[in-house]
PDB file of N, CA and C in Angstrom:
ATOM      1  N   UNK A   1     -13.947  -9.557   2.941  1.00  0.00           N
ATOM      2  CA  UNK A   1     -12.671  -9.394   2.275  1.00  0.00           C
ATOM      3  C   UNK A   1     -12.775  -8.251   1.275  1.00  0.00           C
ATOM      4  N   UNK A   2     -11.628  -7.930   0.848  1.00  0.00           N
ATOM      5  CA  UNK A   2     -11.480  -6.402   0.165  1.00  0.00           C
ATOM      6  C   UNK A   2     -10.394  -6.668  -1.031  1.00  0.00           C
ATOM      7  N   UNK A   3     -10.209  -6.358  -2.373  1.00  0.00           N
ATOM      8  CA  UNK A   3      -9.609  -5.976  -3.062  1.00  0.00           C
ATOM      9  C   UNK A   3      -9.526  -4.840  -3.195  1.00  0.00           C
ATOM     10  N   UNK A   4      -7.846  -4.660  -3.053  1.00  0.00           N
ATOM     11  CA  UNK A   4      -7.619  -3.581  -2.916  1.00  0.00           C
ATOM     12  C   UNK A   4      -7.468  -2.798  -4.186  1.00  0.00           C
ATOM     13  N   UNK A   5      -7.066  -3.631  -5.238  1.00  0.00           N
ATOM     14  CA  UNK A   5      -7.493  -3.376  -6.689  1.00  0.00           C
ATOM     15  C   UNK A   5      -8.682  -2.792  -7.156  1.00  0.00           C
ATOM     16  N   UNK A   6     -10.088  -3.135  -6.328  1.00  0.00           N
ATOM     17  CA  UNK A   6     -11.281  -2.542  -6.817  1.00  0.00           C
ATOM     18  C   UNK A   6     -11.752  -1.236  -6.015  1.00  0.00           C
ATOM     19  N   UNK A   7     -12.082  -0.113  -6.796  1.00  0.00           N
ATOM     20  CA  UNK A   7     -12.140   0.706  -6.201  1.00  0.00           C
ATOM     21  C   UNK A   7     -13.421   0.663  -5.723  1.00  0.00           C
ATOM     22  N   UNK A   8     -14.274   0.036  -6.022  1.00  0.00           N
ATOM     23  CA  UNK A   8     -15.789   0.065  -5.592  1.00  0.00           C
ATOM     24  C   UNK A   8     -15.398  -0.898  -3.810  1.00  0.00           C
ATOM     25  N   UNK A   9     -14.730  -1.678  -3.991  1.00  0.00           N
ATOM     26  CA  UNK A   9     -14.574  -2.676  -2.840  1.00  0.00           C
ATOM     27  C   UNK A   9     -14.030  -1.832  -1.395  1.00  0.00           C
ATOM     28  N   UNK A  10     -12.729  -0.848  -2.458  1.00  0.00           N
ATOM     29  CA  UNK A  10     -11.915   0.289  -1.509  1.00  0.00           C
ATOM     30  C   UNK A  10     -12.898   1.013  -0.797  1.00  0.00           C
ATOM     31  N   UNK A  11     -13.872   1.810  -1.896  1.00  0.00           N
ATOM     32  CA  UNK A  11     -14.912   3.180  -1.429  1.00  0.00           C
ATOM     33  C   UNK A  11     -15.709   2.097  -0.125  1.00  0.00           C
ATOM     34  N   UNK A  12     -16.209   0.817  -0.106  1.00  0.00           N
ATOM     35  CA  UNK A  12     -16.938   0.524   0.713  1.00  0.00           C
ATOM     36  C   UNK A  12     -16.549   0.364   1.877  1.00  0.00           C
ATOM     37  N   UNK A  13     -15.663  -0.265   1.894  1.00  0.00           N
ATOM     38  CA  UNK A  13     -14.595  -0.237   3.476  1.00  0.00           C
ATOM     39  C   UNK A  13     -14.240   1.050   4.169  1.00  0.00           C
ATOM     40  N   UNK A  14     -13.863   1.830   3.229  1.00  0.00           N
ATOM     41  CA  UNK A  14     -13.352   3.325   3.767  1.00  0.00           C
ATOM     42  C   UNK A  14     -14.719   3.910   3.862  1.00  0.00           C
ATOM     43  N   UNK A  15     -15.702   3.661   3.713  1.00  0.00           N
ATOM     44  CA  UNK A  15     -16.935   4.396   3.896  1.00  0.00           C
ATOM     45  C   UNK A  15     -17.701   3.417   5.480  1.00  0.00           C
ATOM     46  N   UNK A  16     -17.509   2.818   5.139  1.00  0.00           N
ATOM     47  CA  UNK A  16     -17.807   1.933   6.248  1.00  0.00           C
ATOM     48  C   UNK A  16     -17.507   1.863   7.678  1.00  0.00           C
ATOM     49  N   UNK A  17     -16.106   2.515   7.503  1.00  0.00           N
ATOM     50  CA  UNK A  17     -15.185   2.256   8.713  1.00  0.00           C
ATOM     51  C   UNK A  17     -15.153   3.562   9.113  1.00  0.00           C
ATOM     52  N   UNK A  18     -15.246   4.740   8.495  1.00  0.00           N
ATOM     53  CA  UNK A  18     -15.159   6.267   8.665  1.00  0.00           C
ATOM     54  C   UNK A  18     -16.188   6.475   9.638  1.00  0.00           C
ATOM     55  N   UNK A  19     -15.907   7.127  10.588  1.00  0.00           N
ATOM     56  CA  UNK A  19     -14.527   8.029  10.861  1.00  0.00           C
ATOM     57  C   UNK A  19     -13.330   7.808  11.450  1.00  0.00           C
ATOM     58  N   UNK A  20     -12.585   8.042  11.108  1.00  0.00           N
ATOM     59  CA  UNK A  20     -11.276   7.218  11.290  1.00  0.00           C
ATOM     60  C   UNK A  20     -10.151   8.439  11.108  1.00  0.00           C
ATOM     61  N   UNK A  21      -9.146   8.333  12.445  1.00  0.00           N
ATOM     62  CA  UNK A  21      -8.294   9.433  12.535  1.00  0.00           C
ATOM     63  C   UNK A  21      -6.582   8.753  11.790  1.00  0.00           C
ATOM     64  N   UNK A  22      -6.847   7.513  11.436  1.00  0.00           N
ATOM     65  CA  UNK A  22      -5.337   6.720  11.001  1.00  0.00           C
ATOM     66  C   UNK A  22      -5.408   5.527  10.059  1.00  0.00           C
ATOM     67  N   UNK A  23      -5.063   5.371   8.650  1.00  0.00           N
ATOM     68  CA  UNK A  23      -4.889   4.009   7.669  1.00  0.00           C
ATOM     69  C   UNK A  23      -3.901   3.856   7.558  1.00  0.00           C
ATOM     70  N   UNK A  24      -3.250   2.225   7.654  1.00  0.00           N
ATOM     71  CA  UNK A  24      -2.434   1.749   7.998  1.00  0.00           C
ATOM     72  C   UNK A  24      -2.461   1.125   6.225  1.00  0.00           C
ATOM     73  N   UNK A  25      -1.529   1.229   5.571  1.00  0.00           N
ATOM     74  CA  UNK A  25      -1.501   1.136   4.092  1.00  0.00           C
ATOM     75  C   UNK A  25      -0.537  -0.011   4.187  1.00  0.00           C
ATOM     76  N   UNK A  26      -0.858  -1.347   4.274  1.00  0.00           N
ATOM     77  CA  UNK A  26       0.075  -2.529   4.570  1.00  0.00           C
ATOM     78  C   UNK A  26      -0.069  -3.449   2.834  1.00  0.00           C
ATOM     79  N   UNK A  27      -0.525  -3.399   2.392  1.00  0.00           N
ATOM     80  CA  UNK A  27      -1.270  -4.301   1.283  1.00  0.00           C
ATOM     81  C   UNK A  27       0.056  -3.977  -0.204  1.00  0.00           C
ATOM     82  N   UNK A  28       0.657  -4.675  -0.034  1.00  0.00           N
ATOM     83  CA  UNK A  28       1.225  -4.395  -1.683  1.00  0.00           C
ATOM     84  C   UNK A  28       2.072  -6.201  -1.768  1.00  0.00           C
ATOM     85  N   UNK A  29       2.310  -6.610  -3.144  1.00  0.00           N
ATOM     86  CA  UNK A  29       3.048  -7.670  -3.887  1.00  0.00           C
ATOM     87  C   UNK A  29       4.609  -6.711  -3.340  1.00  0.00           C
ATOM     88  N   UNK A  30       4.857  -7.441  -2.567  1.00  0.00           N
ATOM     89  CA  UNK A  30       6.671  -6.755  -1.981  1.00  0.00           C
ATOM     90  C   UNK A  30       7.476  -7.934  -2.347  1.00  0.00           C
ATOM     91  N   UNK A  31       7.165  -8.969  -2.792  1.00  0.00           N
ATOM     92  CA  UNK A  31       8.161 -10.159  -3.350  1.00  0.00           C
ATOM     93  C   UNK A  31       8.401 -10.122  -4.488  1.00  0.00           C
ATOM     94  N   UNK A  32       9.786  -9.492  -4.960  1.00  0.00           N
ATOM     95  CA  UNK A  32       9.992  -9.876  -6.182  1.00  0.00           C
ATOM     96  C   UNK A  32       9.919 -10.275  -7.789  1.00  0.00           C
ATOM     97  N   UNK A  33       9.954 -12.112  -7.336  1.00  0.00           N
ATOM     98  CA  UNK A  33       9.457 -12.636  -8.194  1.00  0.00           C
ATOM     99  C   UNK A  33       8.562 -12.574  -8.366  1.00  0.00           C
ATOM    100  N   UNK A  34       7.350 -12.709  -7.454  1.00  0.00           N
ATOM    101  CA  UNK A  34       5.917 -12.923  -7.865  1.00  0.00           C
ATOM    102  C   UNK A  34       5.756 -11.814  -8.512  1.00  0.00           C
ATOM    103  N   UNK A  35       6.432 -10.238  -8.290  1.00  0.00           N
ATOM    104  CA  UNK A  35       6.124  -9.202  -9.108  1.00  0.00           C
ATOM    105  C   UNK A  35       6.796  -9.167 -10.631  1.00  0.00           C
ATOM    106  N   UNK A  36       7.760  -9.776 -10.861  1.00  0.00           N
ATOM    107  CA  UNK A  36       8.371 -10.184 -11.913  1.00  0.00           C
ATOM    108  C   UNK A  36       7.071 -11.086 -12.982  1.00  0.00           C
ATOM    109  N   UNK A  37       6.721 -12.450 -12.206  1.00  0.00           N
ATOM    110  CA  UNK A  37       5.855 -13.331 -12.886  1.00  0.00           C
ATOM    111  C   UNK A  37       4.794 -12.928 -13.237  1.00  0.00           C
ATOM    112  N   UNK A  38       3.945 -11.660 -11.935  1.00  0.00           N
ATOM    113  CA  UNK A  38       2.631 -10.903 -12.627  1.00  0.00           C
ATOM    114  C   UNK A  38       2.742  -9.587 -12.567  1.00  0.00           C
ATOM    115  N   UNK A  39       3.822  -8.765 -13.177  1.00  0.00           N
ATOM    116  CA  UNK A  39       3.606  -7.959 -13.100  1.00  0.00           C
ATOM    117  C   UNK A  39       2.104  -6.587 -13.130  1.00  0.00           C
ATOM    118  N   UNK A  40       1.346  -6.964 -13.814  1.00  0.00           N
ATOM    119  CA  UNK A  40       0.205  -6.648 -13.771  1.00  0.00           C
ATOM    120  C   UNK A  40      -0.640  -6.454 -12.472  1.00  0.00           C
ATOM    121  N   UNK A  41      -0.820  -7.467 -11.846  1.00  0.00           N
ATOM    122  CA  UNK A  41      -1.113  -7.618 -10.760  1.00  0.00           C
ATOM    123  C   UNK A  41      -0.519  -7.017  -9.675  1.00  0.00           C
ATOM    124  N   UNK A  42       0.915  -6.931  -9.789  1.00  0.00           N
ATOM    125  CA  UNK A  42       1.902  -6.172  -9.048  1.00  0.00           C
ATOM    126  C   UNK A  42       1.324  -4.780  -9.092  1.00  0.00           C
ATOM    127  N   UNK A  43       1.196  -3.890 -10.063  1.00  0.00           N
ATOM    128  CA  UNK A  43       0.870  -2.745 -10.635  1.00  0.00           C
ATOM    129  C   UNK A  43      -0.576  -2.632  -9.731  1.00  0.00           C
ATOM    130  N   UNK A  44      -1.424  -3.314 -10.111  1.00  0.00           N
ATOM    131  CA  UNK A  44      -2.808  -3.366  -9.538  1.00  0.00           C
ATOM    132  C   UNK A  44      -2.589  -3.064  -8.192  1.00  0.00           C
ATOM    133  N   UNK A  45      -2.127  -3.858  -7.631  1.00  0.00           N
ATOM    134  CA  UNK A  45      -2.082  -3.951  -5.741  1.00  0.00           C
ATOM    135  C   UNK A  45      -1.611  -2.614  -5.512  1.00  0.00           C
ATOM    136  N   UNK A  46      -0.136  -2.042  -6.339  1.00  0.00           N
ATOM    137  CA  UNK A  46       0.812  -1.719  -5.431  1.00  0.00           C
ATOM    138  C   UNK A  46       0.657  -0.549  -5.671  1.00  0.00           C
ATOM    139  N   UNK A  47      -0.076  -0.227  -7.025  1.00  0.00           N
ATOM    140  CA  UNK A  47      -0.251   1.352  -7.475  1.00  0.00           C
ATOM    141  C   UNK A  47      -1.922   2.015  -7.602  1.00  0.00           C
ATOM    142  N   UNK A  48      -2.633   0.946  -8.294  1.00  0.00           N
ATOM    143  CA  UNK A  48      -3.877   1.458  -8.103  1.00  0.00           C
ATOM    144  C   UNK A  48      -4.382   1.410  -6.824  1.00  0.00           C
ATOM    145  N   UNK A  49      -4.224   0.436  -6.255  1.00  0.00           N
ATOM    146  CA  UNK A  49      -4.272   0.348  -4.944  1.00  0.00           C
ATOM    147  C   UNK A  49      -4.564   1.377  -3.933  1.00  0.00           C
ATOM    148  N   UNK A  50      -3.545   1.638  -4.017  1.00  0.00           N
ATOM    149  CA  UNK A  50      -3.056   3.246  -3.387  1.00  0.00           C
ATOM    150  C   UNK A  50      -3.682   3.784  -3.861  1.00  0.00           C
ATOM    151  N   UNK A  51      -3.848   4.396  -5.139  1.00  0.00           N
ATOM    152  CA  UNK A  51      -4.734   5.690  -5.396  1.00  0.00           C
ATOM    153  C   UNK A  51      -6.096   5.354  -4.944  1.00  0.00           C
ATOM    154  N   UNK A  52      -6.929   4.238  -5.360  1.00  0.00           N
ATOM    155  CA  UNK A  52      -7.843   3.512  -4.425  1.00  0.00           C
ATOM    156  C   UNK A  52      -8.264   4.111  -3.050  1.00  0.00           C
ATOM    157  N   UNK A  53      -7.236   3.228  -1.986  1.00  0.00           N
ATOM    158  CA  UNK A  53      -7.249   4.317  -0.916  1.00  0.00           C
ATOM    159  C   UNK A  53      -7.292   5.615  -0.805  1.00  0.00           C
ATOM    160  N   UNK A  54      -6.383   6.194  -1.114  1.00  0.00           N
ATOM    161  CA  UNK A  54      -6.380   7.784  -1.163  1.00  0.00           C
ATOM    162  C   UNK A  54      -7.524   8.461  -1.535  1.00  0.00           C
ATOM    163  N   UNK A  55      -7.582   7.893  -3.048  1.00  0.00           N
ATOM    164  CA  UNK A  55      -9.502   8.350  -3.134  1.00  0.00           C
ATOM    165  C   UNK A  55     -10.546   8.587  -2.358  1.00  0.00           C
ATOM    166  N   UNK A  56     -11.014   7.164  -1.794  1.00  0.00           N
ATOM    167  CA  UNK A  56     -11.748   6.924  -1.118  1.00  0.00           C
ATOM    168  C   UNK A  56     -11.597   7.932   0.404  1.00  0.00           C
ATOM    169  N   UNK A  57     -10.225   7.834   1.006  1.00  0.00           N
ATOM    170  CA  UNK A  57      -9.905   9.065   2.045  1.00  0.00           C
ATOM    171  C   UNK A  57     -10.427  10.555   1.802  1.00  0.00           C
ATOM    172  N   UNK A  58      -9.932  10.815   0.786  1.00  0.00           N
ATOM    173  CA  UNK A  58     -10.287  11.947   0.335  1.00  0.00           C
ATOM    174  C   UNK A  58     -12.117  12.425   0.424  1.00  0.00           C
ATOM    175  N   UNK A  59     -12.807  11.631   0.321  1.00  0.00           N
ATOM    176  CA  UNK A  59     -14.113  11.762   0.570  1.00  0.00           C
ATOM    177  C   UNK A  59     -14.493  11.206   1.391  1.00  0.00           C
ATOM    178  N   UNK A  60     -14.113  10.020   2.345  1.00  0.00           N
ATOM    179  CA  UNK A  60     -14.670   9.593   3.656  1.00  0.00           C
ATOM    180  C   UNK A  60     -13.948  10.071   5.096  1.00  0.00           C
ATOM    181  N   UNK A  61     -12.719  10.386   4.821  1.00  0.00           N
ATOM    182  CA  UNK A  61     -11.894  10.313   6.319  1.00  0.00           C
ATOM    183  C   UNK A  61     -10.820  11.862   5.361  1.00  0.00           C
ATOM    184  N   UNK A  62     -11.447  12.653   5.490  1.00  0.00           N
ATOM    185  CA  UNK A  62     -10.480  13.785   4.624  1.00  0.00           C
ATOM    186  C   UNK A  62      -9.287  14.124   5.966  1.00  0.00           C
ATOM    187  N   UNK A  63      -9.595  14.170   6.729  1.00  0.00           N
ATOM    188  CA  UNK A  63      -8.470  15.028   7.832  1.00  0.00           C
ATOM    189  C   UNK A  63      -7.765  13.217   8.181  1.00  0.00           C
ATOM    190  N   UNK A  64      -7.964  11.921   7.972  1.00  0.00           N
ATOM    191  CA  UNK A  64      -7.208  11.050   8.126  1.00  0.00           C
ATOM    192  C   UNK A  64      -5.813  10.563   8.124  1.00  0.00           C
ATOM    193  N   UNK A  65      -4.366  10.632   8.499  1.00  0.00           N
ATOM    194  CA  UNK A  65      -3.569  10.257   8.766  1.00  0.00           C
ATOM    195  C   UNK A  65      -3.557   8.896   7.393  1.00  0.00           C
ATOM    196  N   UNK A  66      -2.594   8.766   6.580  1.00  0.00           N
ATOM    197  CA  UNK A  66      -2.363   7.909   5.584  1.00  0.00           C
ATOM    198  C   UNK A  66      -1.114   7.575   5.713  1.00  0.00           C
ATOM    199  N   UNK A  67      -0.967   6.452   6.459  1.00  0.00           N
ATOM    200  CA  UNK A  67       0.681   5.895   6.822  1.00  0.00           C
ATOM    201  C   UNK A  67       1.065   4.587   5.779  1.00  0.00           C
ATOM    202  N   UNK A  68       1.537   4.622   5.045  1.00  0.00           N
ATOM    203  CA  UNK A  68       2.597   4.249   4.230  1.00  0.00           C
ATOM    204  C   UNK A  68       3.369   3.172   4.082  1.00  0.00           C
ATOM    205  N   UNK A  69       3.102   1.890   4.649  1.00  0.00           N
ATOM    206  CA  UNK A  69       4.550   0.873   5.219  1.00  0.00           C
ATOM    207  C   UNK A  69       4.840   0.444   4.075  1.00  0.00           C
ATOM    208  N   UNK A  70       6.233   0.330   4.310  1.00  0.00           N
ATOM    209  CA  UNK A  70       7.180   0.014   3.185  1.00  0.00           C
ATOM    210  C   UNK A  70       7.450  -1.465   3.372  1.00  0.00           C
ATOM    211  N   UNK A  71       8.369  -2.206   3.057  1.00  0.00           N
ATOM    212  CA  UNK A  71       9.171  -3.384   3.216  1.00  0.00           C
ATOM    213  C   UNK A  71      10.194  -3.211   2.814  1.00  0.00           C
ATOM    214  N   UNK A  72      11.246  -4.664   3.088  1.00  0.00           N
ATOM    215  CA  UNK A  72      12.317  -4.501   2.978  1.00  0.00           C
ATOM    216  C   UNK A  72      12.869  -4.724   1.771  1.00  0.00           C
ATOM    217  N   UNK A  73      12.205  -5.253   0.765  1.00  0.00           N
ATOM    218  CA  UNK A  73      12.383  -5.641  -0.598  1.00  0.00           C
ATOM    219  C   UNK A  73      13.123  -3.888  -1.204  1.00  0.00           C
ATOM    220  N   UNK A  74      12.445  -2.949  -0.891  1.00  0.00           N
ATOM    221  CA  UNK A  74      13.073  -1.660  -1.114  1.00  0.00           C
ATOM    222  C   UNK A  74      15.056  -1.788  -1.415  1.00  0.00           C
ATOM    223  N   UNK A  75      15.140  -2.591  -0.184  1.00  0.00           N
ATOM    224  CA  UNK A  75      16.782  -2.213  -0.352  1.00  0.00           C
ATOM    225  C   UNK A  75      17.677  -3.160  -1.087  1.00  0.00           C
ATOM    226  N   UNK A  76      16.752  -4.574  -1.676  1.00  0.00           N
ATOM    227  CA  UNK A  76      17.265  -5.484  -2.341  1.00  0.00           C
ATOM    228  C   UNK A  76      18.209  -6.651  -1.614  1.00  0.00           C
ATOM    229  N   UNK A  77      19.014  -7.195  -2.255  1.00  0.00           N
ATOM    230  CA  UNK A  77      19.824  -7.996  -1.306  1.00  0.00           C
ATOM    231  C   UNK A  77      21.104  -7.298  -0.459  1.00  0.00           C
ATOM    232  N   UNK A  78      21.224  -6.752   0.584  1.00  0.00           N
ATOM    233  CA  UNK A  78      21.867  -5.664   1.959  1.00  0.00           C
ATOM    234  C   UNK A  78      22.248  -6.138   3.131  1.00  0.00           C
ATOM    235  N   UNK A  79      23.215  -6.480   3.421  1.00  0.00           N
ATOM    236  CA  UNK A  79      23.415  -6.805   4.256  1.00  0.00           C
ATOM    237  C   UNK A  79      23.601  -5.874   5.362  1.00  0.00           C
ATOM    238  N   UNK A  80      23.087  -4.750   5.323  1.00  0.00           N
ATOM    239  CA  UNK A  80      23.326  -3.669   6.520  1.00  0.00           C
ATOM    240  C   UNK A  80      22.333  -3.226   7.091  1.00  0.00           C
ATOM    241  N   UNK A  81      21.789  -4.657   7.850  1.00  0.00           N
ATOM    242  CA  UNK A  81      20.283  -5.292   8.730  1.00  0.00           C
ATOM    243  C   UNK A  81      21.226  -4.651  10.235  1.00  0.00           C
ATOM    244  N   UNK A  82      20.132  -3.746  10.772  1.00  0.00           N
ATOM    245  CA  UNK A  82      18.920  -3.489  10.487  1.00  0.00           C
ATOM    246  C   UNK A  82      18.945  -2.264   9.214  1.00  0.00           C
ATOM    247  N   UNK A  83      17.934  -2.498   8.624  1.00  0.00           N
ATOM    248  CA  UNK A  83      17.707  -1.068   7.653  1.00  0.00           C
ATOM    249  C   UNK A  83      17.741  -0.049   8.315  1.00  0.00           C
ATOM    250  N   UNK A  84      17.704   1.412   8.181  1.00  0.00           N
ATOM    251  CA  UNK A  84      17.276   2.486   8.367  1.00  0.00           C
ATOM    252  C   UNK A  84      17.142   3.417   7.304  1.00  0.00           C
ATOM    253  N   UNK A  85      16.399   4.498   7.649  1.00  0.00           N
ATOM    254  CA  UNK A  85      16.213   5.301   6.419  1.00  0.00           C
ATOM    255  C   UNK A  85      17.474   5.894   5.647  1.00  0.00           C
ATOM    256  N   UNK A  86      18.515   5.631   6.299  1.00  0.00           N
ATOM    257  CA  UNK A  86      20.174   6.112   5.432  1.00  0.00           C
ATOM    258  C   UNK A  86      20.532   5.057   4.650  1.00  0.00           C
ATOM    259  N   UNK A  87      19.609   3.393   5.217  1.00  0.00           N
ATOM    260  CA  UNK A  87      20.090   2.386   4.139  1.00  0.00           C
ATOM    261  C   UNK A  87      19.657   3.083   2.987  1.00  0.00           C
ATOM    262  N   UNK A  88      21.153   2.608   1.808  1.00  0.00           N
ATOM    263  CA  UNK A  88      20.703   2.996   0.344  1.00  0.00           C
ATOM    264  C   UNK A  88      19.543   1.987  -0.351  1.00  0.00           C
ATOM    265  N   UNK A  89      18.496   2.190  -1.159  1.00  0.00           N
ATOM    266  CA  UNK A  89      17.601   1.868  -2.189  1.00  0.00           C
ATOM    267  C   UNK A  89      18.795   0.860  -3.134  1.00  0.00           C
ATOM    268  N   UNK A  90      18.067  -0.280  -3.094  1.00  0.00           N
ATOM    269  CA  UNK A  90      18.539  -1.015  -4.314  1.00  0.00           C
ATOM    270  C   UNK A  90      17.806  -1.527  -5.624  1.00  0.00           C
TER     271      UNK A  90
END
């Protein structure tokens, strides 16, 4: 298992797994409340996180593909399912 919060945990996986032509960046607090109740933690996952990864890319998998997934929490409560990228941000 991996925290994605620790960058020592990040560098080992991405060092581990390299070489690698594609990261699939799925890992973030996308609910809300729970980001409301810890925000901190929210922050941790959703931002260091990322730089985490990226880091670690940057010196193990430099020419690597860094894909991004979002969720739907982005557009808030919308009823104009399915999303697409013209749905507005809420």
């Amino acid at each position: 298992s991996c925290d994605i919060a620790d960058s020592e945990d990040v560098t080992r996986l991405v060092a581990g797994e390299a070489p690698f032509t594609h990261l699939f960046h799925l890992a973030a607090v996308a609910h809300l409340p729970q980001a409301l109740e810890h925000p901190a933690r929210a922050f941790e996952v959703n931002t260091i996180g990322t730089v985490n990864l990226l880091t670690a890319m940057m010196k193990y998998a430099p020419s690597a593909r860094f894909i991004n997934i979002g969720s739907g929490a982005q557009y808030g409560r919308n009823d104009a399912i399915p999303y697409t990228e013209a749905t507005p941000l809420a």
